[in-house]
PDB file of N, CA and C in Angstrom:
ATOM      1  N   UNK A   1     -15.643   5.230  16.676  1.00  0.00           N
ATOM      2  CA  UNK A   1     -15.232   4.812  15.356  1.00  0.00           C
ATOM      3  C   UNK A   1     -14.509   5.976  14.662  1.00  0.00           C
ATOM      4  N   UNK A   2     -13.284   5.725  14.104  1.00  0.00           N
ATOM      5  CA  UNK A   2     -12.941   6.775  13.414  1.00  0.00           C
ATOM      6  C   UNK A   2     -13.122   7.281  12.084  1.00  0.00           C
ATOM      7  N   UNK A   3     -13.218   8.484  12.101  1.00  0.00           N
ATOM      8  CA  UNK A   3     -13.628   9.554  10.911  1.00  0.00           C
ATOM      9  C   UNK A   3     -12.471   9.569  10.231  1.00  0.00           C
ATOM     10  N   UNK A   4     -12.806   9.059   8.542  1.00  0.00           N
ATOM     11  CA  UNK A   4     -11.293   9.040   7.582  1.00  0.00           C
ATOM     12  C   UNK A   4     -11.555  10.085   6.869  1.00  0.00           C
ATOM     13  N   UNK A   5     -12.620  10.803   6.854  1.00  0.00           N
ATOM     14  CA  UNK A   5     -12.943  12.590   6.351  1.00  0.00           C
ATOM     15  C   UNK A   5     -12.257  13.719   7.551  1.00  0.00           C
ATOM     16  N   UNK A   6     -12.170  13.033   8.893  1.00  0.00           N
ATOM     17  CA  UNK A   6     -11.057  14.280   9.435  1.00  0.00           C
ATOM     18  C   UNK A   6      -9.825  13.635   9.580  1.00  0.00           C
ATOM     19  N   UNK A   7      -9.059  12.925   8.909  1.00  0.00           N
ATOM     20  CA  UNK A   7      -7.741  12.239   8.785  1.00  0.00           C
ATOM     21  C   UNK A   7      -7.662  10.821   9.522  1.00  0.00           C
ATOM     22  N   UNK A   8      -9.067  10.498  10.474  1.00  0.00           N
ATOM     23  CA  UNK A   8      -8.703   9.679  11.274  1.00  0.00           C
ATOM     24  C   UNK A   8      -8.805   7.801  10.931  1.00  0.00           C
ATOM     25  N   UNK A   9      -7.546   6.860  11.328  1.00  0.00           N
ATOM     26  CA  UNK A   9      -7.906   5.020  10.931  1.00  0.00           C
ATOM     27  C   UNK A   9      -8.278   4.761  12.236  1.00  0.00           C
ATOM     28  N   UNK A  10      -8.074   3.933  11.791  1.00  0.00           N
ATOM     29  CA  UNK A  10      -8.548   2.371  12.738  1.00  0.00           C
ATOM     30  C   UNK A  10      -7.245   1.745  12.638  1.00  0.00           C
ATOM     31  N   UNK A  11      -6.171   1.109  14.139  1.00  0.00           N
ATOM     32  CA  UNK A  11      -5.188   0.615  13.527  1.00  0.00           C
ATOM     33  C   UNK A  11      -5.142  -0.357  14.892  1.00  0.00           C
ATOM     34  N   UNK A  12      -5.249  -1.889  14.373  1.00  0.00           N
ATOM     35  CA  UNK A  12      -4.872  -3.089  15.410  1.00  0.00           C
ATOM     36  C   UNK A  12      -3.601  -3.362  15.941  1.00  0.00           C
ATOM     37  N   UNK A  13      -3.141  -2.796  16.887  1.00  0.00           N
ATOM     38  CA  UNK A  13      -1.639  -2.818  17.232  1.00  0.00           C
ATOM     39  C   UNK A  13      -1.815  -3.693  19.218  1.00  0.00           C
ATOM     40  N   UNK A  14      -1.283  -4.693  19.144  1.00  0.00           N
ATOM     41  CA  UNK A  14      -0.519  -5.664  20.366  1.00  0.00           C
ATOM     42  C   UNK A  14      -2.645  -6.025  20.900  1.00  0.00           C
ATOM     43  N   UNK A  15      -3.058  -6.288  19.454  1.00  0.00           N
ATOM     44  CA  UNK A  15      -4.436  -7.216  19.849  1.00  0.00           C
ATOM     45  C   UNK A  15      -5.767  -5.843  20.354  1.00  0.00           C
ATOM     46  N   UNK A  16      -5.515  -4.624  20.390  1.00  0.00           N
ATOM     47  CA  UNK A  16      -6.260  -3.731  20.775  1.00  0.00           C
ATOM     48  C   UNK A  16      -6.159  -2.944  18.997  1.00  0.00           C
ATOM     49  N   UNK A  17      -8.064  -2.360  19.096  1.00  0.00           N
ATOM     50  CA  UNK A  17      -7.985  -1.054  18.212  1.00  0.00           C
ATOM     51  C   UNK A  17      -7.748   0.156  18.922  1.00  0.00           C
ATOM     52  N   UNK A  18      -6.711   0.990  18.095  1.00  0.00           N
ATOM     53  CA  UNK A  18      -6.802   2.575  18.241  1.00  0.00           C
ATOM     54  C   UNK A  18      -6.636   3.307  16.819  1.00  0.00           C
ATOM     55  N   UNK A  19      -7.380   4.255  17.717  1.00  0.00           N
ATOM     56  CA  UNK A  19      -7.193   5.655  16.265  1.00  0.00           C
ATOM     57  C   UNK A  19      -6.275   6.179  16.155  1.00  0.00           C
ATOM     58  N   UNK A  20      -5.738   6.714  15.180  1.00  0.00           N
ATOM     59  CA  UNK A  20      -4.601   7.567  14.819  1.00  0.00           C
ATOM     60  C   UNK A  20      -5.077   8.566  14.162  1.00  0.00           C
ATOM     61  N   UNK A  21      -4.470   9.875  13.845  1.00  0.00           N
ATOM     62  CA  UNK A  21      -4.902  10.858  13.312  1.00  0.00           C
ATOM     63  C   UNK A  21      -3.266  11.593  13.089  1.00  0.00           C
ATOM     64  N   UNK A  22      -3.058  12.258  12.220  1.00  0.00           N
ATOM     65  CA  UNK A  22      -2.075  13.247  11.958  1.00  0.00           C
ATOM     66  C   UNK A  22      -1.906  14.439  12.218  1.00  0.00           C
ATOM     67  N   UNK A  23      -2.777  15.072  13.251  1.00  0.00           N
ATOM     68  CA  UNK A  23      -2.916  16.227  13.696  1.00  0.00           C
ATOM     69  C   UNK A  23      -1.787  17.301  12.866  1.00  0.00           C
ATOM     70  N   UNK A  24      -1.846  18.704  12.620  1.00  0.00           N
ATOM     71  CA  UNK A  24      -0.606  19.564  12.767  1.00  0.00           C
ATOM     72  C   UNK A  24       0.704  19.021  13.451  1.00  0.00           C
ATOM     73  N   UNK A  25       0.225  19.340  14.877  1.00  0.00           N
ATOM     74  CA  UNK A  25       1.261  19.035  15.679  1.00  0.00           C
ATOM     75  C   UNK A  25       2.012  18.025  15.698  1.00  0.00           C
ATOM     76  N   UNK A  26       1.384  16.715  14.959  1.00  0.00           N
ATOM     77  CA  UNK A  26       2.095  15.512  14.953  1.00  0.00           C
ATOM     78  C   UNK A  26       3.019  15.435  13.448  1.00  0.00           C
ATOM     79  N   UNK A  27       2.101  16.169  12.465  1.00  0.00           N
ATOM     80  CA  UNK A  27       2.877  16.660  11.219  1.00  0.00           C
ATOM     81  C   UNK A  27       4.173  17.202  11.635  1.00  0.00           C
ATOM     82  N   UNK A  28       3.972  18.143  12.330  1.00  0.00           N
ATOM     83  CA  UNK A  28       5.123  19.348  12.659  1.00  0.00           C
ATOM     84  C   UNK A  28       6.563  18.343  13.384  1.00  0.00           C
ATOM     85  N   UNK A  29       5.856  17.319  14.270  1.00  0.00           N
ATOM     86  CA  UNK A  29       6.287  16.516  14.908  1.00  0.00           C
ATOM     87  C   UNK A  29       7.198  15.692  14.129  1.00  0.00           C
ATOM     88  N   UNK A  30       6.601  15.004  12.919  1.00  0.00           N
ATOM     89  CA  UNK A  30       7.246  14.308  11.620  1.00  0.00           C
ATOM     90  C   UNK A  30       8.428  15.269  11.206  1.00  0.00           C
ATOM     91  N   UNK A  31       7.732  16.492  10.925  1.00  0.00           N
ATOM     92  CA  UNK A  31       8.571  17.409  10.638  1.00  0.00           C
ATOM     93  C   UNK A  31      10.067  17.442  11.054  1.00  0.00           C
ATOM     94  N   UNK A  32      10.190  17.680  12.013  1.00  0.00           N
ATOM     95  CA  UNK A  32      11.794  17.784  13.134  1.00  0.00           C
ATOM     96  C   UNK A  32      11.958  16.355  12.859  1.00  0.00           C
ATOM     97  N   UNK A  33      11.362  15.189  13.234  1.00  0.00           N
ATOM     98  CA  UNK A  33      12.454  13.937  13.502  1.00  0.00           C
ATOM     99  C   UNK A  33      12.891  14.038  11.779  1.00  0.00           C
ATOM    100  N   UNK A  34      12.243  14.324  11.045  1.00  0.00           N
ATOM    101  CA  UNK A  34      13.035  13.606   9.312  1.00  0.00           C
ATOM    102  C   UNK A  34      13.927  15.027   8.779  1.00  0.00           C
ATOM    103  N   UNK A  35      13.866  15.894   9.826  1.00  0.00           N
ATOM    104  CA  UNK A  35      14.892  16.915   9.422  1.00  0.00           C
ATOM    105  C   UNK A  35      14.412  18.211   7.937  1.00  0.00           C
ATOM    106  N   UNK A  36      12.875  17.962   7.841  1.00  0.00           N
ATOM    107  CA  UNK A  36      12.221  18.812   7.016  1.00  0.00           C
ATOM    108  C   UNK A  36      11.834  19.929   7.060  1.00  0.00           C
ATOM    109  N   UNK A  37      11.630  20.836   6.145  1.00  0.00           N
ATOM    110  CA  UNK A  37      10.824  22.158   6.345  1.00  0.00           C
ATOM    111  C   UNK A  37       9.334  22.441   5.733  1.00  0.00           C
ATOM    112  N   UNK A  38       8.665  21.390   5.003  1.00  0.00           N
ATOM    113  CA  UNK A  38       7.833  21.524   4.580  1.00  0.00           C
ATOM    114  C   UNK A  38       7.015  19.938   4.424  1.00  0.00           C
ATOM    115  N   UNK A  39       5.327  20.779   4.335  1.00  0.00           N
ATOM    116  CA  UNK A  39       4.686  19.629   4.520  1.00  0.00           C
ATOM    117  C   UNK A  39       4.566  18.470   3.413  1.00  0.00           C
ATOM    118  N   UNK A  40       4.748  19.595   1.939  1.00  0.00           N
ATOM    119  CA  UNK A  40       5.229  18.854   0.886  1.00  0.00           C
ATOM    120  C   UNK A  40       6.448  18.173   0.573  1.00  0.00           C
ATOM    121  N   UNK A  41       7.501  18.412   1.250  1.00  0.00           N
ATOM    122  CA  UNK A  41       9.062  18.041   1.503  1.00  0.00           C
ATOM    123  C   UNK A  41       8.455  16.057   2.564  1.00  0.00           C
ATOM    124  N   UNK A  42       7.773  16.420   3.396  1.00  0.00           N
ATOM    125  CA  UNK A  42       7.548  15.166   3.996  1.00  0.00           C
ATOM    126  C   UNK A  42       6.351  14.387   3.255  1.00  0.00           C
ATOM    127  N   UNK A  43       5.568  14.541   2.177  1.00  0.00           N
ATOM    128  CA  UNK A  43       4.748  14.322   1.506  1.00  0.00           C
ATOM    129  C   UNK A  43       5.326  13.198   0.351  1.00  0.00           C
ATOM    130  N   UNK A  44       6.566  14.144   0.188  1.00  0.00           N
ATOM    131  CA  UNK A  44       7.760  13.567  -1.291  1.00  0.00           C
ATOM    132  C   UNK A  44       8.600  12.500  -0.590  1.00  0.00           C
ATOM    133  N   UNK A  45       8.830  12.508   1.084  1.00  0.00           N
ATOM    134  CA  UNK A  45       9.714  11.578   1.364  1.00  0.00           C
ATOM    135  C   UNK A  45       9.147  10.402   1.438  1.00  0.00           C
ATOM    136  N   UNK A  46       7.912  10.339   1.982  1.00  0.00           N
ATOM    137  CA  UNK A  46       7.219   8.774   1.651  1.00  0.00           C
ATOM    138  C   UNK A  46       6.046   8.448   0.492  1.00  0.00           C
ATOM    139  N   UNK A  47       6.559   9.525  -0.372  1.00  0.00           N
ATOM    140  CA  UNK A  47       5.274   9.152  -1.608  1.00  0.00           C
ATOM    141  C   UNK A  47       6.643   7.907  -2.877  1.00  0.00           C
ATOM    142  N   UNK A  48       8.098   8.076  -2.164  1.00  0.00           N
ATOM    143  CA  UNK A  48       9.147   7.371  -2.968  1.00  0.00           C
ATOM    144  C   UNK A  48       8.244   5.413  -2.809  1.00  0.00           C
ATOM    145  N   UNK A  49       7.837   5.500  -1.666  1.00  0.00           N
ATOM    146  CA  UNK A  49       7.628   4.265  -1.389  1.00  0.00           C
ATOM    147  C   UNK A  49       9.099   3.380  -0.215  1.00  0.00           C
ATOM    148  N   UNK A  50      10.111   4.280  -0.354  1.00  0.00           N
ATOM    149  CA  UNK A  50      11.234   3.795   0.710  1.00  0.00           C
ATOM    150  C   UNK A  50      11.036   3.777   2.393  1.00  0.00           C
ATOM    151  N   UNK A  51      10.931   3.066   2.868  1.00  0.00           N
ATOM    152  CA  UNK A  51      10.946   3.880   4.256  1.00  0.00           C
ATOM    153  C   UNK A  51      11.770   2.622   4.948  1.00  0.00           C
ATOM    154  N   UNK A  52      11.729   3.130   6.154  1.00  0.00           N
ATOM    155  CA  UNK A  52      12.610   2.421   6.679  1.00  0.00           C
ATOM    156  C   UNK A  52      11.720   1.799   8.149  1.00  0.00           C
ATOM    157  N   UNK A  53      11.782   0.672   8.799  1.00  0.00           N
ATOM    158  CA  UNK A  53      11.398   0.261  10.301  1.00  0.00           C
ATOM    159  C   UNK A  53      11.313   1.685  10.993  1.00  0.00           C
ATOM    160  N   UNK A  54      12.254   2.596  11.306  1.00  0.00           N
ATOM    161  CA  UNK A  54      12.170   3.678  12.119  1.00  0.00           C
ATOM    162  C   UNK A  54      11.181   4.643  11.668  1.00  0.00           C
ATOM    163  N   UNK A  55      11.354   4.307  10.105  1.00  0.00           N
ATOM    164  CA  UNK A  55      10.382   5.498   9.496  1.00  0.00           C
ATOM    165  C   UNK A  55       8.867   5.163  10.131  1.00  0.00           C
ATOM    166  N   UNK A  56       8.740   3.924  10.058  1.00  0.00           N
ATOM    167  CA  UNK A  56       6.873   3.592  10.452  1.00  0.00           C
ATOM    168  C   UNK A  56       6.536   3.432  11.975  1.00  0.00           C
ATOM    169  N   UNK A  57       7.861   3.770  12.994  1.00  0.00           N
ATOM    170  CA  UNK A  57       7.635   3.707  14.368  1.00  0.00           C
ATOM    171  C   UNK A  57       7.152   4.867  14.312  1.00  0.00           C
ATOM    172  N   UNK A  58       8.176   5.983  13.742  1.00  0.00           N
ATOM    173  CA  UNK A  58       7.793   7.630  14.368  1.00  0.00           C
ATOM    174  C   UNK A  58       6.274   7.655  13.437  1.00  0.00           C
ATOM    175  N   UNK A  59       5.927   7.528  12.008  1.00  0.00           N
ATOM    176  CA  UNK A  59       5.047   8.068  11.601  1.00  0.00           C
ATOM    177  C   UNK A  59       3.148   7.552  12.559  1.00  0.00           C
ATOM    178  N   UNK A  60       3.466   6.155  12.948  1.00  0.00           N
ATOM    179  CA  UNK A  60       2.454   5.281  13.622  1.00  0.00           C
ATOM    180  C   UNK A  60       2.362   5.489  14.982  1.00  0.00           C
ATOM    181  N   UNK A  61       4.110   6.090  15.807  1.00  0.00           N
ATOM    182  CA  UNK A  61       3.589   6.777  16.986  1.00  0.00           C
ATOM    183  C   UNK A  61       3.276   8.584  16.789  1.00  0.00           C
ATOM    184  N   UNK A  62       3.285   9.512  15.991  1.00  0.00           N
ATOM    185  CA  UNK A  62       2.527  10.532  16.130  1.00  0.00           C
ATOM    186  C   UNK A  62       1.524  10.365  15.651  1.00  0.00           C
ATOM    187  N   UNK A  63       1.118   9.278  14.703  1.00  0.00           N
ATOM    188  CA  UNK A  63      -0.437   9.239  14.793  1.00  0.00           C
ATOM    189  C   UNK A  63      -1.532   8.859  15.847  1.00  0.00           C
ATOM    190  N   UNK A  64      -0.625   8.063  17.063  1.00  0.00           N
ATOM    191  CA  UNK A  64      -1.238   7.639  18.149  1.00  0.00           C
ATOM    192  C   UNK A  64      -1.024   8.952  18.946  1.00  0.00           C
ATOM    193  N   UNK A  65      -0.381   9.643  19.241  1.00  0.00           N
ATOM    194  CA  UNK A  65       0.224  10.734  19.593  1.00  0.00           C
ATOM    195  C   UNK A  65      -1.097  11.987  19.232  1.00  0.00           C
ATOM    196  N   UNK A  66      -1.381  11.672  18.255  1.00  0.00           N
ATOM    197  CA  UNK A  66      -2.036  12.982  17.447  1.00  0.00           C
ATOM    198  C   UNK A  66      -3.865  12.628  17.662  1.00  0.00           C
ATOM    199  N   UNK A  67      -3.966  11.381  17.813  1.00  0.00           N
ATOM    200  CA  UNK A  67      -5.120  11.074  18.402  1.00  0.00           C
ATOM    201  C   UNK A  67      -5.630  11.072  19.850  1.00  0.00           C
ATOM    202  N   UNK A  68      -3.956  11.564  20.942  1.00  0.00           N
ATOM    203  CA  UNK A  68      -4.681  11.328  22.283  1.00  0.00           C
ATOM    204  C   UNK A  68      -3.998  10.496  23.210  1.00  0.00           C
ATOM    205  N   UNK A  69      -3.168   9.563  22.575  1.00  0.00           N
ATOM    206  CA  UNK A  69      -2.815   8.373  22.797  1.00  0.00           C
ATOM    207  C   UNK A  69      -1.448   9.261  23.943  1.00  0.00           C
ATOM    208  N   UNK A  70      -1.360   8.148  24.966  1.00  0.00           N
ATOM    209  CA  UNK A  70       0.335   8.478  25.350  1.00  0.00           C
ATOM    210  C   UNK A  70       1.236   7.321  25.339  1.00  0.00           C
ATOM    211  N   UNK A  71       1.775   7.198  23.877  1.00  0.00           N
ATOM    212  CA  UNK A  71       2.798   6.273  23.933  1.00  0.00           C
ATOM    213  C   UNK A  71       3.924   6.966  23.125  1.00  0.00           C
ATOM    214  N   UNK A  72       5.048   6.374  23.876  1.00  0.00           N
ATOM    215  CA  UNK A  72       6.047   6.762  23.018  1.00  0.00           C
ATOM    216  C   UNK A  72       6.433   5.820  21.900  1.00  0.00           C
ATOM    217  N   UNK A  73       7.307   5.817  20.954  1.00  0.00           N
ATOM    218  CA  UNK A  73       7.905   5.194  19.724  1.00  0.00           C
ATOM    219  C   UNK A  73       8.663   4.587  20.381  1.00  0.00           C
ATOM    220  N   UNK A  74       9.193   4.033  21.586  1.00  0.00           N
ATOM    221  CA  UNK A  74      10.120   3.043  21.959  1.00  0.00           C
ATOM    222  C   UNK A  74       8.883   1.988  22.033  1.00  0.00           C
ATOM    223  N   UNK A  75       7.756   2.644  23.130  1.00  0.00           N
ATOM    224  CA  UNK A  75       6.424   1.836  23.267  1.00  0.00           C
ATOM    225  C   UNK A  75       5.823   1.017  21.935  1.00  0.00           C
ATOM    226  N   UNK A  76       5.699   1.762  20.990  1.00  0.00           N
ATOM    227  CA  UNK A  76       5.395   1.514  19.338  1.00  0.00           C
ATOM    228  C   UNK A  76       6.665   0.687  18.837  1.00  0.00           C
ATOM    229  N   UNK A  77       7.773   0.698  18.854  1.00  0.00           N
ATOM    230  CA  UNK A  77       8.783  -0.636  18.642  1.00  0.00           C
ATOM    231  C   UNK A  77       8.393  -1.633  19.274  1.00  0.00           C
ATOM    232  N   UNK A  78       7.618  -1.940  20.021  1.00  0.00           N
ATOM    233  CA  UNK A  78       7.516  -3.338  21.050  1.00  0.00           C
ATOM    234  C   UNK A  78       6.173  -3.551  20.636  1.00  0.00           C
ATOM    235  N   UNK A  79       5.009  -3.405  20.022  1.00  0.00           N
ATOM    236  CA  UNK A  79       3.887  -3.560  19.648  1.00  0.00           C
ATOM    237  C   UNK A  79       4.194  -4.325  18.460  1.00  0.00           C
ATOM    238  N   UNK A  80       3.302  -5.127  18.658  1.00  0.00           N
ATOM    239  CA  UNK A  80       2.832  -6.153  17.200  1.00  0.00           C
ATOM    240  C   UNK A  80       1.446  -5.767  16.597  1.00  0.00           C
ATOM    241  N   UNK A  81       1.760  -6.581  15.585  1.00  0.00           N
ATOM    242  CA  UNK A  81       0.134  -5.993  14.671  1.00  0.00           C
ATOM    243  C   UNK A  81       0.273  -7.514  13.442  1.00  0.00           C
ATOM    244  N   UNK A  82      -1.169  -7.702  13.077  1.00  0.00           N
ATOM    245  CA  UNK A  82      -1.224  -9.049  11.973  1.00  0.00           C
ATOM    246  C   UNK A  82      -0.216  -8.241  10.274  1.00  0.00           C
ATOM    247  N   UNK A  83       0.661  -9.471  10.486  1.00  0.00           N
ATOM    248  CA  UNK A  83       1.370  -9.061   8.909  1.00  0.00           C
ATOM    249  C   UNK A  83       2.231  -8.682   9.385  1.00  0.00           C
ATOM    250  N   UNK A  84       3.046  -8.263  10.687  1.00  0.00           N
ATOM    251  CA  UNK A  84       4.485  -8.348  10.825  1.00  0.00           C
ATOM    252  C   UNK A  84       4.901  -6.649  10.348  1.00  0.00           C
ATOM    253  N   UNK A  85       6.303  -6.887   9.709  1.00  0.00           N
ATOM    254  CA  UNK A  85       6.281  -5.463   9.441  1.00  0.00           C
ATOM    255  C   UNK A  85       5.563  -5.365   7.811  1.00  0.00           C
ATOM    256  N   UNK A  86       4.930  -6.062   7.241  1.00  0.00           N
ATOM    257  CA  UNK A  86       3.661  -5.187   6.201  1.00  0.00           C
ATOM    258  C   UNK A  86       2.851  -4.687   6.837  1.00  0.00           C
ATOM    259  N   UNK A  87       2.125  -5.033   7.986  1.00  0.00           N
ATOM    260  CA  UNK A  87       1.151  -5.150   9.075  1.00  0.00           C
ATOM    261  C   UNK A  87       1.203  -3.437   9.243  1.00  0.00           C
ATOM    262  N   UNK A  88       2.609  -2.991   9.656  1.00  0.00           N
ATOM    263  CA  UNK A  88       2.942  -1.709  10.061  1.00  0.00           C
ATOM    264  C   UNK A  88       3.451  -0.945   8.572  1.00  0.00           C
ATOM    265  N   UNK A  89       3.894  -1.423   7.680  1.00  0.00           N
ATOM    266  CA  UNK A  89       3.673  -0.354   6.621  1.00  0.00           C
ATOM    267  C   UNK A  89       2.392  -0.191   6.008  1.00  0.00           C
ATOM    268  N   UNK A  90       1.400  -1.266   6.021  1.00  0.00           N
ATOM    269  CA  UNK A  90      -0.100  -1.051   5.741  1.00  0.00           C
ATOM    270  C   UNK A  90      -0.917   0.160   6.440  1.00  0.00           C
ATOM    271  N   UNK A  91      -0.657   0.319   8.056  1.00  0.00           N
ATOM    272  CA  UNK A  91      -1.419   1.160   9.077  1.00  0.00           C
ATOM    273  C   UNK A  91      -0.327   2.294   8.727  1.00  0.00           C
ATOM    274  N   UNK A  92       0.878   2.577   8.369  1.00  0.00           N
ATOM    275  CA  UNK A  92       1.692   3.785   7.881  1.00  0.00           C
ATOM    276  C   UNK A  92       1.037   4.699   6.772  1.00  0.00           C
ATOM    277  N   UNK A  93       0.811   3.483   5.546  1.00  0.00           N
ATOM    278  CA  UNK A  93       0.627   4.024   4.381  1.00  0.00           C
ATOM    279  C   UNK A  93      -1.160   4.574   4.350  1.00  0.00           C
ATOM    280  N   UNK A  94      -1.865   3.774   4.726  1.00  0.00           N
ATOM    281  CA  UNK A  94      -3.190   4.179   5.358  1.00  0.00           C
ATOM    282  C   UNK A  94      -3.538   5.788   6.069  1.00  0.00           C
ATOM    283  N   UNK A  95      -2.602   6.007   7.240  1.00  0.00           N
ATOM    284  CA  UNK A  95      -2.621   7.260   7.670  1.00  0.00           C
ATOM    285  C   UNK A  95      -2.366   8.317   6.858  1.00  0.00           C
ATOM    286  N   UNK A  96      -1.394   7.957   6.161  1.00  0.00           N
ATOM    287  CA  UNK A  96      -0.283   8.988   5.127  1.00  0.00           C
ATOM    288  C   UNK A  96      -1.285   9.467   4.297  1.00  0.00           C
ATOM    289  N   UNK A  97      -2.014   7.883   3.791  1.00  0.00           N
ATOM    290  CA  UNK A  97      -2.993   8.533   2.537  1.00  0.00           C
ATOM    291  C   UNK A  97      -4.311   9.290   2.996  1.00  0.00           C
ATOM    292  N   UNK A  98      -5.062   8.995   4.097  1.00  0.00           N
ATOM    293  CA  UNK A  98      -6.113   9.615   4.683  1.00  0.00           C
ATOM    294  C   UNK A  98      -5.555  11.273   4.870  1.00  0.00           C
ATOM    295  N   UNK A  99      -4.394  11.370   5.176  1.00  0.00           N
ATOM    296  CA  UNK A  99      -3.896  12.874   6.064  1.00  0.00           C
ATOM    297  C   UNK A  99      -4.156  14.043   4.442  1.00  0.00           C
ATOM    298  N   UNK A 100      -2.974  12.908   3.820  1.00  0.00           N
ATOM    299  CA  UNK A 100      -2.474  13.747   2.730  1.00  0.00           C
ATOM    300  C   UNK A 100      -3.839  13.767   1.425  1.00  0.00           C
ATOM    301  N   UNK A 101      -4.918  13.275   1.646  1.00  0.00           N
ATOM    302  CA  UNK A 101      -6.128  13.534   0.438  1.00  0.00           C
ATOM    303  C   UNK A 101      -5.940  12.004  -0.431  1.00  0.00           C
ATOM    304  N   UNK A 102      -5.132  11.230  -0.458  1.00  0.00           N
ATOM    305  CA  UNK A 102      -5.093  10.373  -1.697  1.00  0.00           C
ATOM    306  C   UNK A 102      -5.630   9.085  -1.234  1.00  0.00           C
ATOM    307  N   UNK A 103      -6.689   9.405  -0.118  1.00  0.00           N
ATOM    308  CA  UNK A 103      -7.415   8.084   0.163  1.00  0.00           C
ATOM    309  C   UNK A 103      -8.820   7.795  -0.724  1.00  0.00           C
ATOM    310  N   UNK A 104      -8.801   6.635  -1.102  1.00  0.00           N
ATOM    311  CA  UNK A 104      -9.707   5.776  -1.863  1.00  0.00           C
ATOM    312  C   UNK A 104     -10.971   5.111  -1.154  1.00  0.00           C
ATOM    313  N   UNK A 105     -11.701   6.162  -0.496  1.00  0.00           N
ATOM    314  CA  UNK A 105     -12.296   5.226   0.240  1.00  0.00           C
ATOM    315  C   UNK A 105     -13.001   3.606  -0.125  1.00  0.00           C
ATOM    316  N   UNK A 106     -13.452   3.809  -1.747  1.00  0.00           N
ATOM    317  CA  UNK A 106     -13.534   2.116  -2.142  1.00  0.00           C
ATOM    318  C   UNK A 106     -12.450   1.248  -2.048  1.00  0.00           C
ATOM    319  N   UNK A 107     -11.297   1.852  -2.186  1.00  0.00           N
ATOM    320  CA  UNK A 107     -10.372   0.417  -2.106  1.00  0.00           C
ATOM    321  C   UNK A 107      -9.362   0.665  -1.000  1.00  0.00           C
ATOM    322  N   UNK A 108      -9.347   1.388   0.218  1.00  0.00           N
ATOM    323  CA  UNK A 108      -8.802   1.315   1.221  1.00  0.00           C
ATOM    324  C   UNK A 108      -9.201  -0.038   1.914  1.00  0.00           C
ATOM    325  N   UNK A 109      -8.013  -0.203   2.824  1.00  0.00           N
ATOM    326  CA  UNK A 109      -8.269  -1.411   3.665  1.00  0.00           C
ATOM    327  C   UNK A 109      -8.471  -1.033   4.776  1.00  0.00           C
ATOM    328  N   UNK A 110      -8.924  -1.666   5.896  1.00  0.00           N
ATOM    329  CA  UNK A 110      -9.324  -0.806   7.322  1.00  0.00           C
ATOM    330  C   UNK A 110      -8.274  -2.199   8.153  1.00  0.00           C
ATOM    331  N   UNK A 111      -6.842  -1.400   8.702  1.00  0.00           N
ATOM    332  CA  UNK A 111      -5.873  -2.264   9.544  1.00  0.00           C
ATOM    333  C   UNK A 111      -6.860  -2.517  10.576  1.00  0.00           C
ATOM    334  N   UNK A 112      -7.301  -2.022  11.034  1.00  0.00           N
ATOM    335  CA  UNK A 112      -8.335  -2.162  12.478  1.00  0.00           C
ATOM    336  C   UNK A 112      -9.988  -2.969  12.812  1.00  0.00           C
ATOM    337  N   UNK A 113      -9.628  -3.254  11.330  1.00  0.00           N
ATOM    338  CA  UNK A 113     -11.116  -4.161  10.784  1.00  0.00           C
ATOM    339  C   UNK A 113     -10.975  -5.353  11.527  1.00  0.00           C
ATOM    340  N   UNK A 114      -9.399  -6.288  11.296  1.00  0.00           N
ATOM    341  CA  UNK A 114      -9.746  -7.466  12.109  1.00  0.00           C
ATOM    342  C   UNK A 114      -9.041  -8.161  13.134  1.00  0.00           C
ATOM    343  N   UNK A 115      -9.398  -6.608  14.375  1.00  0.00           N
ATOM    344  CA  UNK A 115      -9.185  -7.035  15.818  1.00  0.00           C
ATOM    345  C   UNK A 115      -9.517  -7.460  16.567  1.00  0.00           C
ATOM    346  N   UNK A 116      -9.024  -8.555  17.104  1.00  0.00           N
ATOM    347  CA  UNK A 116      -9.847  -9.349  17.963  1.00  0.00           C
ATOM    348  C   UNK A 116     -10.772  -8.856  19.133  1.00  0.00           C
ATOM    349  N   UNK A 117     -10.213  -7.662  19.844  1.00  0.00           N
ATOM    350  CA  UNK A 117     -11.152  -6.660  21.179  1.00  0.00           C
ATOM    351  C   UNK A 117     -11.485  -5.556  20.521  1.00  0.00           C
ATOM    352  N   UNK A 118     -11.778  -4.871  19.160  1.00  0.00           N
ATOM    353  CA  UNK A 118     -12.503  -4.034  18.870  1.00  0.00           C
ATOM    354  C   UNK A 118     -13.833  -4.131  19.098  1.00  0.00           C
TER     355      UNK A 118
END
């Protein structure tokens, strides 16, 4: 089960749960693909609320990435999840907020709550 006190969700992606986590390395990782130098610089780019389809492949595959996982973001384009693409900005915005401190644990939602093989 994952720990949302060391950054880590729960995220239902193609009918399976996995964890995600934001490790450094997967930060650092965010880092280079959005062309940033800082952790607050990538903090400000999705606290706008804009993002884009590509934005929630890379951020949802280094969180699988950062938990262990070996998939790539082409792999993570071909995955489904309930809710379509809200489905995937829900398990985006979830990670973002666990990593970055601004998680609620009363009113967070858990993407991974209702998977069918968890």
């Amino acid at each position: 089960m994952p720990n949302r006190l060391r950054g880590e969700i729960a995220a239902c992606l193609d009918g399976r749960q996995w964890t995600l986590v934001l490790t450094l390395g997967a930060l650092a990782e965010l880092e280079a693909a959005f062309a940033l130098d800082s952790l607050t610089a990538l903090a400000e780019r999705f606290s706008s609320g804009r993002v884009s389809a590509r934005d929630l492949i890379r951020v949802i595959g280094a969180g699988l990435r950062g938990a262990g996982n070996s998939v790539s973001d082409d792999q993570v384009a071909a995955m489904t999840t309930a809710g379509g693409a809200l489905g995937f900005a829900a398990i985006a915005t979830d990670l973002l907020q666990v990593t970055f401190g601004t998680d609620d644990e009363e009113s967070a939602e858990d993407p991974g709550a209702d998977c069918p093989f968890a």
